[in-house]
C-alpha atoms as a PDB file:
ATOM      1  CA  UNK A   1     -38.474  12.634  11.242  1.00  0.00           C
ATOM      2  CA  UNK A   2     -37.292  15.063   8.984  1.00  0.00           C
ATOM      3  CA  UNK A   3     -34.387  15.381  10.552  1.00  0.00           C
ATOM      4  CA  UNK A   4     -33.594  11.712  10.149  1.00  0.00           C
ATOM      5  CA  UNK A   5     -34.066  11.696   6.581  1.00  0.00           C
ATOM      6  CA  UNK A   6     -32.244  14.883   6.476  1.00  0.00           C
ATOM      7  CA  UNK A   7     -29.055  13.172   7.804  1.00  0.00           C
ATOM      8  CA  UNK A   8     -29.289   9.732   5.944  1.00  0.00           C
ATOM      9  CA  UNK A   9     -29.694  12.088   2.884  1.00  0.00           C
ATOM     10  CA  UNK A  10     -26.654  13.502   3.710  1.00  0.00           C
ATOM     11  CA  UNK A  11     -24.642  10.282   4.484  1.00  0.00           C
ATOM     12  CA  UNK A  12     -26.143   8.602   1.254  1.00  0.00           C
ATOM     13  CA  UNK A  13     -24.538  11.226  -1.036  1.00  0.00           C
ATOM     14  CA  UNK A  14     -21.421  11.333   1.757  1.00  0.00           C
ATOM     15  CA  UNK A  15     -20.991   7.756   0.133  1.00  0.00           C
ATOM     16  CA  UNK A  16     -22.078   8.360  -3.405  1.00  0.00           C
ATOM     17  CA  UNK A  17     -19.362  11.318  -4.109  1.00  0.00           C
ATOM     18  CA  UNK A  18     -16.406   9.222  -1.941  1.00  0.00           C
ATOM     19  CA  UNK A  19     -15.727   5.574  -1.638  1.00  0.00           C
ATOM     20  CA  UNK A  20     -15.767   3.436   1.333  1.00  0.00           C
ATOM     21  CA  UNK A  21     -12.315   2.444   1.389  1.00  0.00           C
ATOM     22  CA  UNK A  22     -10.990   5.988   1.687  1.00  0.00           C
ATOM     23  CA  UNK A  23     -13.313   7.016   4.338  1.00  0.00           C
ATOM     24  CA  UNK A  24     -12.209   3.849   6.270  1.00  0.00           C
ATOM     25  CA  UNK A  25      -8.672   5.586   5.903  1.00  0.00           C
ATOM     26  CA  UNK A  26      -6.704   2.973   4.088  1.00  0.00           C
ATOM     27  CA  UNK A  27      -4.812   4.924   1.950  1.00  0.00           C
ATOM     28  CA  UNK A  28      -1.229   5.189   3.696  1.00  0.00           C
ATOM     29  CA  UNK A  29      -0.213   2.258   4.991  1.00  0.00           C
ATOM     30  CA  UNK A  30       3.152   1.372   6.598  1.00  0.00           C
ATOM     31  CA  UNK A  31       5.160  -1.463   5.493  1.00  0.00           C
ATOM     32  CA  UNK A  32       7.908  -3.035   6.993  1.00  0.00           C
ATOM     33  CA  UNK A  33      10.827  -4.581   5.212  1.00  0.00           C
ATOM     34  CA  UNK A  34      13.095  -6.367   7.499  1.00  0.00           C
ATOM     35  CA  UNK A  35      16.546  -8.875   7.288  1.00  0.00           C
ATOM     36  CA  UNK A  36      18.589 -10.209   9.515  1.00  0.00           C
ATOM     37  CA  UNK A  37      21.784 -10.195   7.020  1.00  0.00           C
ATOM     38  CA  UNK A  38      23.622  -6.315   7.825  1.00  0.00           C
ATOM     39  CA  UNK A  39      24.736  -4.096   4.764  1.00  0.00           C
ATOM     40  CA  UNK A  40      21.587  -4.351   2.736  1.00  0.00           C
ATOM     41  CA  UNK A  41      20.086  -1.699   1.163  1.00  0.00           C
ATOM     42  CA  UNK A  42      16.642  -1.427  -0.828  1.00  0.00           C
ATOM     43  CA  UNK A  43      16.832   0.543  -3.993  1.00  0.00           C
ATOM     44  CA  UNK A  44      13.831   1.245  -6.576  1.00  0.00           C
ATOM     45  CA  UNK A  45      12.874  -0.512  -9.757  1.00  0.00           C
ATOM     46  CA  UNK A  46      14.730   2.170 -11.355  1.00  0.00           C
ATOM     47  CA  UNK A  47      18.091   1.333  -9.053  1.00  0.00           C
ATOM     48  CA  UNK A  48      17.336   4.894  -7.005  1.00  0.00           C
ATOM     49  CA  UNK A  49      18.383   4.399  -2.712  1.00  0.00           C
ATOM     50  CA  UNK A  50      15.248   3.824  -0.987  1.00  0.00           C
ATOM     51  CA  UNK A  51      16.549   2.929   2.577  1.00  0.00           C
ATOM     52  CA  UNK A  52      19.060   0.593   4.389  1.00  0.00           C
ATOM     53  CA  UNK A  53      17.442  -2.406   5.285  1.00  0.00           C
ATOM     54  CA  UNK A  54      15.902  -2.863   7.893  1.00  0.00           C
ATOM     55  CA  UNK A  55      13.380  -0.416   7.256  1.00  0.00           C
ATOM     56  CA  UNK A  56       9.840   1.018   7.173  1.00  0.00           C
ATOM     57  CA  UNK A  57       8.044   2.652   4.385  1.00  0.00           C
ATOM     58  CA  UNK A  58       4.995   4.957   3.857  1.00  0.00           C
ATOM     59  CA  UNK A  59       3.627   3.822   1.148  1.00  0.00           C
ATOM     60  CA  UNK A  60      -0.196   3.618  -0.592  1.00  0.00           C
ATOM     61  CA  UNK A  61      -1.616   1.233  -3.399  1.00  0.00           C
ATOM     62  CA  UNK A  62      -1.011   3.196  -6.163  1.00  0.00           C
ATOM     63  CA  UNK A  63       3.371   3.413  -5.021  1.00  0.00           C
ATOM     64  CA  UNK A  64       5.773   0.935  -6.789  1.00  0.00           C
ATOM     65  CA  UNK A  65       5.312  -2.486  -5.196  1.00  0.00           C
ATOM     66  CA  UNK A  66       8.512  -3.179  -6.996  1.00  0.00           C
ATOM     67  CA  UNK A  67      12.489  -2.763  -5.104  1.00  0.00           C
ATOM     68  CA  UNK A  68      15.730  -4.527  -5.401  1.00  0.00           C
ATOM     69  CA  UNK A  69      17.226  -5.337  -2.605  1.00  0.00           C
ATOM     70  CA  UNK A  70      21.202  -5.464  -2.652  1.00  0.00           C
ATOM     71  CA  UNK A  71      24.308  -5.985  -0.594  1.00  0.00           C
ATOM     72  CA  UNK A  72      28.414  -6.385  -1.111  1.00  0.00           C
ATOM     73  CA  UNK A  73      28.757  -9.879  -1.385  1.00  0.00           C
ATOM     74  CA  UNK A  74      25.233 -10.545  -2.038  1.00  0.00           C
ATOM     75  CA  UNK A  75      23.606 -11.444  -5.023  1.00  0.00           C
ATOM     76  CA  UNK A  76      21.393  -8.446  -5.806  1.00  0.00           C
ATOM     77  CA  UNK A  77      17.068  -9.479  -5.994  1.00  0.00           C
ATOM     78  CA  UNK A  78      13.528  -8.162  -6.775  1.00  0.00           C
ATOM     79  CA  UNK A  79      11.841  -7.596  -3.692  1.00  0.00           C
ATOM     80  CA  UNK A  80       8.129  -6.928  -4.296  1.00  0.00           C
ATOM     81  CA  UNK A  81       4.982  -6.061  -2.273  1.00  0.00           C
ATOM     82  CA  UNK A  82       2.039  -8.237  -2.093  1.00  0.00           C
ATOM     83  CA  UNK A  83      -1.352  -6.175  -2.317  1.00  0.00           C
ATOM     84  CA  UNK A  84      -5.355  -7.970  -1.823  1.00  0.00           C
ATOM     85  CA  UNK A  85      -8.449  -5.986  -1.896  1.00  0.00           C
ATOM     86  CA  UNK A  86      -9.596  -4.168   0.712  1.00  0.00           C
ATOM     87  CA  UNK A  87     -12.434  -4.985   1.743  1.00  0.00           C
ATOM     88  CA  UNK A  88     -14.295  -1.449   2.046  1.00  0.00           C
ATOM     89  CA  UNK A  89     -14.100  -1.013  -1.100  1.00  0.00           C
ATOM     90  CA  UNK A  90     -16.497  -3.930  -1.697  1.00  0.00           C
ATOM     91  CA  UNK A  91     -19.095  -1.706  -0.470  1.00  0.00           C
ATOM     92  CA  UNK A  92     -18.501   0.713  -3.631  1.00  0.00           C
ATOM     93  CA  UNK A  93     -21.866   0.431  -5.084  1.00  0.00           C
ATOM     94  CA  UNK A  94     -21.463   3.054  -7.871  1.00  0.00           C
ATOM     95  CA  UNK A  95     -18.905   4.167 -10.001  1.00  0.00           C
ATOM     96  CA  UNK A  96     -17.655   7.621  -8.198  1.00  0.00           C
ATOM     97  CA  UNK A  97     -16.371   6.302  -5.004  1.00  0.00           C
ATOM     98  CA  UNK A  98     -14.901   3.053  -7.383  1.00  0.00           C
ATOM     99  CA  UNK A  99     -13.401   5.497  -9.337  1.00  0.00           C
ATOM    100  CA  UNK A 100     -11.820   7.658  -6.310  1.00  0.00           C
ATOM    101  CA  UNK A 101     -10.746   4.653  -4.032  1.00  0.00           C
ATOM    102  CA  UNK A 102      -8.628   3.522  -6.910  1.00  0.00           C
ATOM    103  CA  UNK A 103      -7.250   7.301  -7.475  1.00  0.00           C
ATOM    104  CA  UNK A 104      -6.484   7.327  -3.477  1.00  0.00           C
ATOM    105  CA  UNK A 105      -5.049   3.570  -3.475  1.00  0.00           C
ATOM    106  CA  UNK A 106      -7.269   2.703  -0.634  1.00  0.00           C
ATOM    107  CA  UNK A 107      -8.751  -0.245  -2.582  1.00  0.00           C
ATOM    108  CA  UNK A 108      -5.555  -2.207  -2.170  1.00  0.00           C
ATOM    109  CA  UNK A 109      -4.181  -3.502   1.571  1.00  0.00           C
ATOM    110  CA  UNK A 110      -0.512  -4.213   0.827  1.00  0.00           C
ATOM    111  CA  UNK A 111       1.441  -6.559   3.331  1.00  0.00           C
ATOM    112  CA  UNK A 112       2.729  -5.195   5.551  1.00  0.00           C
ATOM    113  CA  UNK A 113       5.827  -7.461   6.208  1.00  0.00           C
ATOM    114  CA  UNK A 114       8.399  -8.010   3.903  1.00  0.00           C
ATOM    115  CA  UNK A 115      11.331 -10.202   4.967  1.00  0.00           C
ATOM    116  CA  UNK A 116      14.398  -9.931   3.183  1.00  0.00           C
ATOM    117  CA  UNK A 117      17.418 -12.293   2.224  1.00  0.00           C
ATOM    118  CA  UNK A 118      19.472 -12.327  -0.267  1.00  0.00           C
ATOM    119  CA  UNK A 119      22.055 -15.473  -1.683  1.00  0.00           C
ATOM    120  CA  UNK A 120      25.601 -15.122  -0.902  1.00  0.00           C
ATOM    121  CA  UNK A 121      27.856 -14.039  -3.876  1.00  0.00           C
ATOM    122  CA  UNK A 122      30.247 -17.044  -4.936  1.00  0.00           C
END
C-alpha cells in the first residue's frame, strides 16, 4: 500500500513540476510546406533562405509561424502557419507545468500542411 502511494506521490509531483503537453512530447513537430509550381523558395519574415519549396521543417510553437514564399515570375506572399491548442495541455492544472509547456511550445499543435501557390507576375 505504501508502495502505491509512494508511486502516485511521485507521479503527482512528476506532473506538478512539468506540464502535460511536454511529457506527451509535442514540442517538435514537422511541418510540411509543399507546391506544385517549381522555382519557389521560402524565406523568413526577415527575407533570410529557409528552403526551396517543396520542403519540410522542424519546427516548435514558440518558432516564427511567419515566411514569404517567392519565385521569378511570381508575385512574392506571406505564407503563415496555423497553430490550435493542444490538447494536453488542457490537463495543466497549476501554474508550473502552464508555465513550462508554453516555454517548450508544446501547448500549440501547428498544421502540419502548408500548400503553397503563388500569382503569376504580369
Amino acid at each position: 500500500m505504501i508502495k502505491i502511494i509512494s508511486r502516485f506521490s511521485v507521479m503527482v509531483s512528476f506532473l506538478f513540476i512539468f506540464g502535460c503537453a511536454t511529457i506527451s512530447g509535442n514540442g517538435k513537430q514537422e511541418i510540411r510546406f509543399d507546391t506544385r509550381q517549381a522555382g519557389l523558395t521560402l524565406n523568413d519574415n526577415k527575407g533570410k533562405y529557409v528552403c526551396d519549396l517543396p520542403c519540410t521543417l522542424t519546427m516548435d510553437g514558440n518558432s516564427s509561424r511567419f515566411f514569404v514564399a517567392k519565385g521569378d515570375g511570381y508575385k512574392s506572399k506571406m505564407v503563415s502557419v496555423d497553430i490550435s491548442k493542444n490538447a494536453a495541455s488542457r490537463a495543466d492544472i497549476f501554474i508550473t507545468p502552464t508555465l513550462i509547456d508554453g516555454f517548450t511550445g508544446a501547448d500549440v499543435n501547428l498544421d502540419n500542411y502548408i500548400f503553397v501557390e503563388l500569382e503569376i507576375n504580369e
